[in-house]
N, C-alpha and C. Protein backbone atom coordinates (compact mmCIF):
# COMPACT_ATOMS: atom_id res chain seq x y z
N UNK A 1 -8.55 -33.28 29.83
CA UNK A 1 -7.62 -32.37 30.49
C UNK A 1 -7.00 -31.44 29.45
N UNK A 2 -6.80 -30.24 29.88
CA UNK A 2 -6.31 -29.16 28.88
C UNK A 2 -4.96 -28.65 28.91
N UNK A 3 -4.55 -28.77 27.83
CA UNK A 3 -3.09 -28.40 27.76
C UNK A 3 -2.94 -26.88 29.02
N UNK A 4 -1.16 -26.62 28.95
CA UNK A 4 -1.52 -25.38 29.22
C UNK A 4 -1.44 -24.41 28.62
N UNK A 5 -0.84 -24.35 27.34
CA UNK A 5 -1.09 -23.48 26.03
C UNK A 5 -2.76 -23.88 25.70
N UNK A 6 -3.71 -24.66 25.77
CA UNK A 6 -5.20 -24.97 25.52
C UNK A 6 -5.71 -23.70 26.40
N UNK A 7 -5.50 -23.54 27.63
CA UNK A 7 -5.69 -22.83 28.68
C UNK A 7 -5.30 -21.36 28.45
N UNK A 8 -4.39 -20.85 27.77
CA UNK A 8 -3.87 -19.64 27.59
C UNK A 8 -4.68 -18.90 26.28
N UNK A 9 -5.03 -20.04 25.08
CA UNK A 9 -5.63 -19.84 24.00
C UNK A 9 -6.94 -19.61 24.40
N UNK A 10 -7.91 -19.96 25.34
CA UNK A 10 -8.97 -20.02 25.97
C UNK A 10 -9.33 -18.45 26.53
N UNK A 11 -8.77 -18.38 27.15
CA UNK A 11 -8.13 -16.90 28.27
C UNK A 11 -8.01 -15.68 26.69
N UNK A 12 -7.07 -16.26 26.01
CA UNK A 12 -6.95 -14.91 24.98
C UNK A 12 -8.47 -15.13 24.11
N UNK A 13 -8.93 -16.02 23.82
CA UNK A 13 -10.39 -15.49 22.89
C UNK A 13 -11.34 -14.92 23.84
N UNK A 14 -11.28 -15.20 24.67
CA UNK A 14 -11.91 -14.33 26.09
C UNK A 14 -11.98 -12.56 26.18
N UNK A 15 -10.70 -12.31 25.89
CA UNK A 15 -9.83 -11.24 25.93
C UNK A 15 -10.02 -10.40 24.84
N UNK A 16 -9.65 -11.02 23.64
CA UNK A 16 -9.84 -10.36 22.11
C UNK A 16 -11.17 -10.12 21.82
N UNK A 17 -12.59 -11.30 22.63
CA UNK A 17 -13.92 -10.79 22.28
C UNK A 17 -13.99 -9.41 23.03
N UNK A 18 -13.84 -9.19 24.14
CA UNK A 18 -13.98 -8.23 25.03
C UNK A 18 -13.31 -6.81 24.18
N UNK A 19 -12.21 -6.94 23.87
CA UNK A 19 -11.69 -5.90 22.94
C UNK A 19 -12.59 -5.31 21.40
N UNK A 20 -12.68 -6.33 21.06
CA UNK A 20 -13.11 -6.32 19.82
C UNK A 20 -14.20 -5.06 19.89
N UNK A 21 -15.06 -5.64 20.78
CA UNK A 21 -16.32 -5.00 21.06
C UNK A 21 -16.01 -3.26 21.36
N UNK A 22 -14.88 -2.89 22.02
CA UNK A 22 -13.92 -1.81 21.80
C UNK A 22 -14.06 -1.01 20.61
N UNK A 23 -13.77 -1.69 19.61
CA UNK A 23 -13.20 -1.39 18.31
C UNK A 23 -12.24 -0.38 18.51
N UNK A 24 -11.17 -0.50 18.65
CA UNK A 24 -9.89 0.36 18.84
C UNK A 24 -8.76 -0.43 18.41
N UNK A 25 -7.55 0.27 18.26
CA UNK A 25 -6.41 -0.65 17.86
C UNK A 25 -5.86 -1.29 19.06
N UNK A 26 -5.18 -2.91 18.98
CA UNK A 26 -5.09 -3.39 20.21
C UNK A 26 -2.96 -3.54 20.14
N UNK A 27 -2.64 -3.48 21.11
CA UNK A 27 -1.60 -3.79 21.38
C UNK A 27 -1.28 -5.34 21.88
N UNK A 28 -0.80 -5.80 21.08
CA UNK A 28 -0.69 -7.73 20.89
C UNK A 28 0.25 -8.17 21.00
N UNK A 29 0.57 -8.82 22.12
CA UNK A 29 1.93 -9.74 22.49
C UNK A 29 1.93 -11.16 22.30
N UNK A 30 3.02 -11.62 22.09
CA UNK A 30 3.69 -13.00 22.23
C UNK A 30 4.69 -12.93 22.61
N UNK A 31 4.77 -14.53 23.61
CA UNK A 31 5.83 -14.44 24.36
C UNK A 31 6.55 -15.54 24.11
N UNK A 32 7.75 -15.99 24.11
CA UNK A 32 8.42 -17.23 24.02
C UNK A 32 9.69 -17.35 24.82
N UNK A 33 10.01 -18.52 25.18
CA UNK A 33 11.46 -18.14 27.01
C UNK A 33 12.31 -17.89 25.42
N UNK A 34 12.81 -17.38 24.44
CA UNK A 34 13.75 -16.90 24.55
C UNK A 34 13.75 -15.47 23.53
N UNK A 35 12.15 -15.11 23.05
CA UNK A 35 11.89 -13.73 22.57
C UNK A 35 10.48 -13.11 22.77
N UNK A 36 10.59 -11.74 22.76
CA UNK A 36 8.93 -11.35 22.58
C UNK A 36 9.16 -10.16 21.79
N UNK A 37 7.64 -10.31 21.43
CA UNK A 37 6.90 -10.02 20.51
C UNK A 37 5.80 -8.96 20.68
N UNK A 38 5.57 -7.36 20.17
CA UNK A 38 4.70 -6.52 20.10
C UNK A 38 4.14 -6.26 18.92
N UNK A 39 2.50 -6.24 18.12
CA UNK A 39 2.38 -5.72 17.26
C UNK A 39 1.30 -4.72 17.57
N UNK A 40 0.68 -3.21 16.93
CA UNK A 40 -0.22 -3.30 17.28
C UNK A 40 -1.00 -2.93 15.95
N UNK A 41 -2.22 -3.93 16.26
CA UNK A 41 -2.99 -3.95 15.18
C UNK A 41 -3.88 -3.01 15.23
N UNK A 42 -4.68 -2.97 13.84
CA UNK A 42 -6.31 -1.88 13.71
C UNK A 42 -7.12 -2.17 14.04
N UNK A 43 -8.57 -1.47 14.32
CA UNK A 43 -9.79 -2.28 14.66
C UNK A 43 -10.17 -3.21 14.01
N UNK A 44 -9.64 -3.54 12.81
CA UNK A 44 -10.99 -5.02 12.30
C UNK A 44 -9.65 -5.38 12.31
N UNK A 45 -8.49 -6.09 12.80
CA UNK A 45 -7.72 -6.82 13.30
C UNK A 45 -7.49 -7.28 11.59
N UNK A 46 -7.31 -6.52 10.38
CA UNK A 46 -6.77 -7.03 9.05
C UNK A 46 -5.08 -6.23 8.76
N UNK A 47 -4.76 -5.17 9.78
CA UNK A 47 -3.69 -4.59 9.41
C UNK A 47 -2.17 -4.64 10.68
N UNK A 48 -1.11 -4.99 10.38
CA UNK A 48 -0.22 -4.29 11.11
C UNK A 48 0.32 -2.94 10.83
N UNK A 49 -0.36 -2.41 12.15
CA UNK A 49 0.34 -0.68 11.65
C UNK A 49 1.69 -0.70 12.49
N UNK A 50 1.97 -1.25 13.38
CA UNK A 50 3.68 -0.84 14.12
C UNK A 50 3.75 -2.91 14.74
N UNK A 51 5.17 -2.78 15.02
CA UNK A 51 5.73 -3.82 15.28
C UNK A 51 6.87 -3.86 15.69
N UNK A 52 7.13 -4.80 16.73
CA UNK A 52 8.68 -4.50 17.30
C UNK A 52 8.99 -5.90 18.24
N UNK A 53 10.25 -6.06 18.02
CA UNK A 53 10.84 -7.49 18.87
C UNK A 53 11.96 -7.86 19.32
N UNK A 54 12.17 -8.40 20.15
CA UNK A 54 13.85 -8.62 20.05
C UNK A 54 15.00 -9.33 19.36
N UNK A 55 13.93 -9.61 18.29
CA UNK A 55 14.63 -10.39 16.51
C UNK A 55 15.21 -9.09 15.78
N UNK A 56 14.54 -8.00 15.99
CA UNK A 56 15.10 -6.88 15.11
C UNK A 56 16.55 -6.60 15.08
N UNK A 57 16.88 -6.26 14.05
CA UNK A 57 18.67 -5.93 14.24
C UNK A 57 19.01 -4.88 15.74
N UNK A 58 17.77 -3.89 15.53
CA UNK A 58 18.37 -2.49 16.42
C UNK A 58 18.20 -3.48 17.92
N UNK A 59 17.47 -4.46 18.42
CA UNK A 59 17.27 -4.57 20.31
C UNK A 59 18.43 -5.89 19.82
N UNK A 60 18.33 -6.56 18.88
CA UNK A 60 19.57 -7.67 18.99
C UNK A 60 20.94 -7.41 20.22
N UNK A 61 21.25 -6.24 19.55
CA UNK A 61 22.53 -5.77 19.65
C UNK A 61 22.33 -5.38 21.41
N UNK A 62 21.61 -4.97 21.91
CA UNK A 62 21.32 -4.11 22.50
C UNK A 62 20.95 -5.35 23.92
N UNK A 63 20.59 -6.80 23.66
CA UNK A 63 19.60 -7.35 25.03
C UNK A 63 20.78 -8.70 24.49
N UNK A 64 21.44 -9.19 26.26
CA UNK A 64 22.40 -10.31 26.06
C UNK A 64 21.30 -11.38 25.52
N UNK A 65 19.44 -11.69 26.45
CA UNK A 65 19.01 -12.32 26.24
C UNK A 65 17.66 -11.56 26.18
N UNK A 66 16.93 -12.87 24.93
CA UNK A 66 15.36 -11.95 24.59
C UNK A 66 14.26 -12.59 25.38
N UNK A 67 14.25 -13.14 25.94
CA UNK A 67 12.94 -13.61 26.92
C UNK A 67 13.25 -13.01 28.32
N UNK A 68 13.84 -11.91 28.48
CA UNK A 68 13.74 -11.47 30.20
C UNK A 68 13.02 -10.15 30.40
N UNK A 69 12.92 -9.28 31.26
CA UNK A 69 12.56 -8.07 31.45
C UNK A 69 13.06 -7.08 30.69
N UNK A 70 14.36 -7.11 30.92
CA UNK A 70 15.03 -6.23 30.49
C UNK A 70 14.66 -5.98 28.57
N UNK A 71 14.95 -6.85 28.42
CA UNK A 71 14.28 -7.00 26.97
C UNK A 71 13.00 -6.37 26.46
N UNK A 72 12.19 -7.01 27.58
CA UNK A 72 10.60 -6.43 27.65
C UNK A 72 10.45 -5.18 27.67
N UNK A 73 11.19 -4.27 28.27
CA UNK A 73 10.87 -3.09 28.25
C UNK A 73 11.89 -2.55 27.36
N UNK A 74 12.56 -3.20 26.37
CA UNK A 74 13.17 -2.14 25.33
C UNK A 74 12.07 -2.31 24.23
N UNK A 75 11.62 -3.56 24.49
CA UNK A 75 10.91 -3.93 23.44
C UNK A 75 9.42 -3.06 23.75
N UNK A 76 8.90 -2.77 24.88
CA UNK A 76 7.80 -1.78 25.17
C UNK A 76 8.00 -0.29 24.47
N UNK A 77 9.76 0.02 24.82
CA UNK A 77 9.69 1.60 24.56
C UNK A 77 9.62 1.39 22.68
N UNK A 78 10.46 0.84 22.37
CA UNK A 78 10.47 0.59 20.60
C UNK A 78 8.81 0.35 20.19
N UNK A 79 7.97 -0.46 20.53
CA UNK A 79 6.48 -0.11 20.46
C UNK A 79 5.95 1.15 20.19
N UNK A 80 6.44 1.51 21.46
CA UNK A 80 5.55 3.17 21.98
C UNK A 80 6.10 4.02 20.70
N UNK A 81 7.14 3.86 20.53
CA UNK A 81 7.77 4.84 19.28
C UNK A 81 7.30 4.63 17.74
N UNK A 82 7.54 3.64 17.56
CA UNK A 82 6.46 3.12 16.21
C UNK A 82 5.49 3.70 16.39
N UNK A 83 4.62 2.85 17.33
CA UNK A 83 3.03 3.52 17.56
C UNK A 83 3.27 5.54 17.13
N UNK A 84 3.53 5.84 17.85
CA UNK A 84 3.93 7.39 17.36
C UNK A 84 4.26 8.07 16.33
N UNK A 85 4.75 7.15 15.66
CA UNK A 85 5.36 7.20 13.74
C UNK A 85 4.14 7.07 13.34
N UNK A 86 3.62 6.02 13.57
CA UNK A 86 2.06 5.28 13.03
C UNK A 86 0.83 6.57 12.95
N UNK A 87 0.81 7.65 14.19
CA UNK A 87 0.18 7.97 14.34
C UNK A 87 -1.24 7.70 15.49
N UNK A 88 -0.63 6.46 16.23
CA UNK A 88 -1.38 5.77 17.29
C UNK A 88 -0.95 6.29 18.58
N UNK A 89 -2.05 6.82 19.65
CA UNK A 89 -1.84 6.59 20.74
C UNK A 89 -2.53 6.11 21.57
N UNK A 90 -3.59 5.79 21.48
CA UNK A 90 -4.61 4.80 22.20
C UNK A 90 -4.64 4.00 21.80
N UNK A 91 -4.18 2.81 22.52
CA UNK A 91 -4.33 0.97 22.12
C UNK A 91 -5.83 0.50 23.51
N UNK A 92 -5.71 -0.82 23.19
CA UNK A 92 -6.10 -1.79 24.12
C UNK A 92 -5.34 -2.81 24.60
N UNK A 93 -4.99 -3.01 25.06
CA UNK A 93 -3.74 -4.22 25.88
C UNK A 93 -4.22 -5.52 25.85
N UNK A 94 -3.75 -6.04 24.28
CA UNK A 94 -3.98 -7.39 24.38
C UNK A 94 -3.00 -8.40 25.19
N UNK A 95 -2.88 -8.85 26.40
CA UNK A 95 -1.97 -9.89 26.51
C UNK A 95 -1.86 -10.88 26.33
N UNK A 96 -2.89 -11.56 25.22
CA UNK A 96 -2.79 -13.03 24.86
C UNK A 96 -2.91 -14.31 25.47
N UNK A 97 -3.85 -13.88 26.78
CA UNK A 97 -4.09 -15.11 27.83
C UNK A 97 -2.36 -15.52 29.09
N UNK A 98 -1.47 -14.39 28.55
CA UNK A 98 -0.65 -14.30 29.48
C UNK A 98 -0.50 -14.00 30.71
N UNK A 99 -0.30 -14.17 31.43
CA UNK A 99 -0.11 -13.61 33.10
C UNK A 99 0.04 -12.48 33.27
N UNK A 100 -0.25 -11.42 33.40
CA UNK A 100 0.38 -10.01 33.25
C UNK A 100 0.85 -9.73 34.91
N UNK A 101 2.10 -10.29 34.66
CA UNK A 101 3.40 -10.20 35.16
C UNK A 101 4.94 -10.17 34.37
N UNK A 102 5.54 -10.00 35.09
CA UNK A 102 7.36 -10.22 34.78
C UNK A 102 7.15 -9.10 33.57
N UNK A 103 7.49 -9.97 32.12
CA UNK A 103 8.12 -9.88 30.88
C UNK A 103 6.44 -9.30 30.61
N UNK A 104 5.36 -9.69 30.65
CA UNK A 104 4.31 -8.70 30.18
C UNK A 104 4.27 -7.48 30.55
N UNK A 105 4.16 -7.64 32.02
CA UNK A 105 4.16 -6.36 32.44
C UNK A 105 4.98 -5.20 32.40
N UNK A 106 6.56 -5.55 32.31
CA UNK A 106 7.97 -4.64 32.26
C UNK A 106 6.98 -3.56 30.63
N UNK A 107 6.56 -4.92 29.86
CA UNK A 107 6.79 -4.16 28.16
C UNK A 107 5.55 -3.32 28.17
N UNK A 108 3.70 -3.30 29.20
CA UNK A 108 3.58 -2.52 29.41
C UNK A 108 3.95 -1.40 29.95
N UNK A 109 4.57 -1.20 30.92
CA UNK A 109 4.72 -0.55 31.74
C UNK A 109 5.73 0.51 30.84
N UNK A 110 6.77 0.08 29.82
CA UNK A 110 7.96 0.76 29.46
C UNK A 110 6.76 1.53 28.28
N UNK A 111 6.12 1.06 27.38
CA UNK A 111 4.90 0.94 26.62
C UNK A 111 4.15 2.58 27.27
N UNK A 112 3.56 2.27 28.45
CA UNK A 112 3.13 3.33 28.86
C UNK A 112 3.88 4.65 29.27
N UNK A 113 4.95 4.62 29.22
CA UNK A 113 6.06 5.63 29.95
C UNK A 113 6.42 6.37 28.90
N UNK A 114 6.56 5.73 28.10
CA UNK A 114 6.71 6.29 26.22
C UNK A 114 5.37 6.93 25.70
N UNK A 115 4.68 6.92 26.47
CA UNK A 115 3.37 7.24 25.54
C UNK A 115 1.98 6.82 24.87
N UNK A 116 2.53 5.65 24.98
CA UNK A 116 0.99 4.75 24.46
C UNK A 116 0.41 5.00 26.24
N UNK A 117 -1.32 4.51 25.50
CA UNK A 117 -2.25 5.27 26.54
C UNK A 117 -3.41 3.57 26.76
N UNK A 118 -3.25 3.37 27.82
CA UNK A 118 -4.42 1.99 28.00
C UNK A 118 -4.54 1.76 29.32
């Protein structure tokens, strides 16, 4: 019997082969009930070019709590803006074997409204 993190890890190598094959920079989440997590990486998956979370000083201040929506999508638009510094606007949407709902979806969705393109 398989965990359900076994199950999620399963789902994301699924996901990342499918990308890979892409070769584009991917937009990479982690999630945890009380923060998340955006990076987005390069095609051979050896670099972080932008990064953003609700550990950072600037969304600290800013989200009562870091595992909800609300969070998610500050943490989407702060993405999209890096990415833009970076010089990135086409990702691939890694969600990491996550559900793409709630807290995934808010940080695409804020992600896409800003500018990143997937």
């Amino acid at each position: 019997m398989m965990t359900k993190n076994q199950k999620r890890l399963r789902r994301a190598g699924r996901i990342r082969r499918r990308i890979s094959r892409l070769e584009t920079q991917r937009l990479c989440i982690h999630r945890t009930p009380q923060h998340i997590y955006a990076q987005i990486i390069d095609a051979t998956g050896g670099k972080v070019l932008a990064a953003a979370s609700t550990v950072e000083k600037e969304l600290r201040g800013k989200v009562k709590h870091g595992g909800n929506v609300e969070a998610a999508k500050l943490v989407g638009k702060r993405i999209a803006e890096k990415a833009k510094a970076a010089g990135v606007t086409q990702v691939a949407f890694d969600r990491a074997g996550y559900q793409y709902h709630g807290c995934v979806k808010a940080l695409a969705d804020a992600a896409r409204e800003n500018g990143l393109q997937f």
